[in-house]
Protein backbone atom coordinates (compact mmCIF):
# COMPACT_ATOMS: atom_id res chain seq x y z
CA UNK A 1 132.70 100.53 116.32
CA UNK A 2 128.87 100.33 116.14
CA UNK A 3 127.12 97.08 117.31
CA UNK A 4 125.88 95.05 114.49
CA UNK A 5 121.82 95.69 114.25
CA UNK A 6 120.83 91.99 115.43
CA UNK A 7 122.23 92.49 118.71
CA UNK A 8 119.74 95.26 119.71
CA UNK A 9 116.75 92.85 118.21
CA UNK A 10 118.42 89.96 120.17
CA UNK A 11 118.35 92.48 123.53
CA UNK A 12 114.94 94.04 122.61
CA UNK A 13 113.79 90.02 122.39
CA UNK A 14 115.80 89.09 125.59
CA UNK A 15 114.22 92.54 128.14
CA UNK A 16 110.89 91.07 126.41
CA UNK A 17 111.41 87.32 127.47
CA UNK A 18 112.43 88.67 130.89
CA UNK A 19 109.24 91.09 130.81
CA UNK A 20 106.69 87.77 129.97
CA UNK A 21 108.23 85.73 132.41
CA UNK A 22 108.16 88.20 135.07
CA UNK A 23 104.57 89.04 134.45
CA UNK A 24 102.69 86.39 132.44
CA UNK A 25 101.11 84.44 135.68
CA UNK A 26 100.31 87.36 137.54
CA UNK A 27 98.11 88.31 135.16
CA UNK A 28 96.59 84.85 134.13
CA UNK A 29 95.63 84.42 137.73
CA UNK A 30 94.07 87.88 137.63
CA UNK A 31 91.74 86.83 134.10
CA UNK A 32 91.36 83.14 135.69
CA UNK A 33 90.13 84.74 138.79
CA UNK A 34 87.78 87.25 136.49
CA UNK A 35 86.68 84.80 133.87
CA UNK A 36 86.48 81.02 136.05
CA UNK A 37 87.94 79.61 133.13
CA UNK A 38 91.83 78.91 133.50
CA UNK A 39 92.40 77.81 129.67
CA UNK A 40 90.79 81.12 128.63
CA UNK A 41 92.80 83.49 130.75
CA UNK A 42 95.95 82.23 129.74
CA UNK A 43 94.68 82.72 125.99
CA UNK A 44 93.95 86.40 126.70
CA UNK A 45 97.12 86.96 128.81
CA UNK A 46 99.27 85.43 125.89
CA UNK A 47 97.04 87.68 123.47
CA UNK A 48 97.64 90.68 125.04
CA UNK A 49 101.48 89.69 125.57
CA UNK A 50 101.07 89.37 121.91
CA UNK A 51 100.06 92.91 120.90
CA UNK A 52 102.84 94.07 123.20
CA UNK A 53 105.44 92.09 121.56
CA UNK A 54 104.16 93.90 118.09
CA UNK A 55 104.63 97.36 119.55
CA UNK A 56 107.72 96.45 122.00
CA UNK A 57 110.19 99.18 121.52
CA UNK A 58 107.27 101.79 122.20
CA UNK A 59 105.74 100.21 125.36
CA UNK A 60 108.78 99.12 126.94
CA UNK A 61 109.58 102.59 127.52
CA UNK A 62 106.31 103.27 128.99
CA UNK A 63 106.65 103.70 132.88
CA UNK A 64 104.75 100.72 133.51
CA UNK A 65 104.50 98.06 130.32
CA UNK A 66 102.95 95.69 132.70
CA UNK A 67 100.05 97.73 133.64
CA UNK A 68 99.95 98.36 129.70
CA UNK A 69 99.35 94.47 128.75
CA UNK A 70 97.61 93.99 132.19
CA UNK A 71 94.73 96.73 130.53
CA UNK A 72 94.98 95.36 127.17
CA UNK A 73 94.36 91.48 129.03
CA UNK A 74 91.36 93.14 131.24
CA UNK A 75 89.95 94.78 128.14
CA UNK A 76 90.16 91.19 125.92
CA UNK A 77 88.27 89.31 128.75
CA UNK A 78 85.83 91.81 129.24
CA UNK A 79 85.05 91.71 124.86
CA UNK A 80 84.89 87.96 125.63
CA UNK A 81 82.49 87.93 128.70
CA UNK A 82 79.96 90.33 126.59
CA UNK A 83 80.51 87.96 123.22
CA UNK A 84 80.09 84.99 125.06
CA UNK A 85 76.14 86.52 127.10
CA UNK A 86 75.36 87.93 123.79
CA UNK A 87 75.74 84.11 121.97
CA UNK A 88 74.22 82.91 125.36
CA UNK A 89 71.09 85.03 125.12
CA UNK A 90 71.16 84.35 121.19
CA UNK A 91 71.30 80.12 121.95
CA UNK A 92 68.29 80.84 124.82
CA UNK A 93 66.40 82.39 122.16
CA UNK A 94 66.48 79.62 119.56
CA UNK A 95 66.17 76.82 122.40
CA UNK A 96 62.97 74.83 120.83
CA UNK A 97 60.48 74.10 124.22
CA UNK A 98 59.19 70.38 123.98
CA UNK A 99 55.85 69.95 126.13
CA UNK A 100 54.72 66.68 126.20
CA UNK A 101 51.60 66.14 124.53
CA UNK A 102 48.39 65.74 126.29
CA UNK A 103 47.51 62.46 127.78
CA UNK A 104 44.28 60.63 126.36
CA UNK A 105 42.48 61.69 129.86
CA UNK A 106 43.43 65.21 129.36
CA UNK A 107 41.87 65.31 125.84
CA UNK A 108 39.08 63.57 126.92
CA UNK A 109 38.19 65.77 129.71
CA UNK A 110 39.04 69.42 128.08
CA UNK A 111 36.66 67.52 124.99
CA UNK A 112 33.70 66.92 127.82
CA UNK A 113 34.22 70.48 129.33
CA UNK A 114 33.50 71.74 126.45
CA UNK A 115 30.60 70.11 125.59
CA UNK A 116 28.86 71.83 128.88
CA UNK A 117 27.13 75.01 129.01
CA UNK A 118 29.51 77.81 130.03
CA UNK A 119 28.08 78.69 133.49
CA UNK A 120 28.45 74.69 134.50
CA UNK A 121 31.74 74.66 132.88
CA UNK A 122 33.40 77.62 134.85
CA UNK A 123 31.60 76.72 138.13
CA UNK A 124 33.34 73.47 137.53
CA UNK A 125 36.81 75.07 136.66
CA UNK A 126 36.38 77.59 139.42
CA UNK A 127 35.82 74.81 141.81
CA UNK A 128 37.91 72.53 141.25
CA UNK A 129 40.79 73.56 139.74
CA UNK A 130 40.83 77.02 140.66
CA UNK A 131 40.10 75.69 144.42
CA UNK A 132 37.39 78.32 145.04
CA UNK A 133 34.57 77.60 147.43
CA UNK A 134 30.66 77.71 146.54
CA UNK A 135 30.19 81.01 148.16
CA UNK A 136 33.52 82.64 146.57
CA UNK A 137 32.07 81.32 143.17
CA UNK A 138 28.70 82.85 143.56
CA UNK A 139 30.12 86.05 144.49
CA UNK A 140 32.76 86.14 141.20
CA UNK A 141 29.30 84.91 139.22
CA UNK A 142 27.06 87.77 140.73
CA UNK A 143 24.28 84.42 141.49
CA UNK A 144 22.75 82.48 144.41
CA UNK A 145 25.02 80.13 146.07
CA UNK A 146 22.41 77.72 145.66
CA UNK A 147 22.90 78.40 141.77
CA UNK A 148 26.01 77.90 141.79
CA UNK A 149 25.57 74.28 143.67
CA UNK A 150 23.31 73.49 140.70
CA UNK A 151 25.67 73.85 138.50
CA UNK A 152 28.22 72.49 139.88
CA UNK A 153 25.93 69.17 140.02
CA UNK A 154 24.67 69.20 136.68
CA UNK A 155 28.07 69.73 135.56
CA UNK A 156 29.42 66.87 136.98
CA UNK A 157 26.40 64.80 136.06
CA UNK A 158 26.85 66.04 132.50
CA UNK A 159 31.00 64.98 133.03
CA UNK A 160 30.64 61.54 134.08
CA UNK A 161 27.79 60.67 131.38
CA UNK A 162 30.17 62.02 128.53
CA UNK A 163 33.84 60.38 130.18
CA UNK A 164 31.75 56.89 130.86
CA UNK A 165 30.68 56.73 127.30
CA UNK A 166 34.15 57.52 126.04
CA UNK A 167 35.94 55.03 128.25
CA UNK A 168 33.52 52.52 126.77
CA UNK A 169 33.37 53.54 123.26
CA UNK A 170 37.19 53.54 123.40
């Protein structure tokens, strides 16, 4: 007499049960080792076990079913790394930068520098924020280093005139 048609479902189900339970934390360890994250590898490993289950009676006759959902697993985490630099890169690209405004000073300062002739001005940059020395200066400027140590006076004559009346007037 035939078996009854349950009883292969119920022995399909019961090799799959012993299948998952012989193979399930092998491969978890394997995506928690590839991923860092142990939640997420178990997700994937169950998601592959998943998508064996569906297709069970073709893969179990495969030589090696665990190498099958051991692919499937790799391939899921794999998908998930890329998604996950690809929202990454997205999130970087949207960050907003906050800079601090400038201070008072600051404005005050890039507002005096501009008030100055250009050749004082860069002398003055070049000098002292640029760190060059008088002669490198006069070189860069195609002048007399003795030009250049006008400037750099005037300039800061020019400076302390315009920041004093400021810091009064303030």
């Amino acid at each position: 007499m035939p078996e009854p048609p349950c009883d292969d479902a119920d022995s399909s189900a019961s090799r799959f049960a012993e299948f998952y339970g012989a193979h399930f934390q092998r491969i978890a360890v394997q995506l928690y080792a590839y991923l860092g994250d142990h939640a997420e590898a178990q997700d994937l490993a169950q998601e592959a076990f998943c998508r064996a289950l569906e297709q069970w009676p073709r893969i179990s006759r495969y030589s090696d079913p665990a190498g099958w959902v051991r692919r499937v697993a790799w391939n899921l985490a794999t998908s998930r790394l890329r998604r996950l630099r690809t929202a990454i890169g997205f999130l970087a690209r949207q960050r907003e930068q906050h800079v601090d405004g400038p201070t008072p000073d600051r404005v005050a300062l890039v507002t005096a520098l501009a008030g100055l002739p250009a050749a004082q001005r860069r002398a003055l940059v070049l000098h002292h924020l640029a760190g060059l020395g008088v002669a490198e200066i006069a070189e860069q400027e195609a002048v007399a280093e003795g030009t250049v140590r006008s400037w750099l006076t005037r300039g800061r004559a020019r400076l302390a005139a315009q920041l004093t009346v400021e810091v009064w007037h303030a």
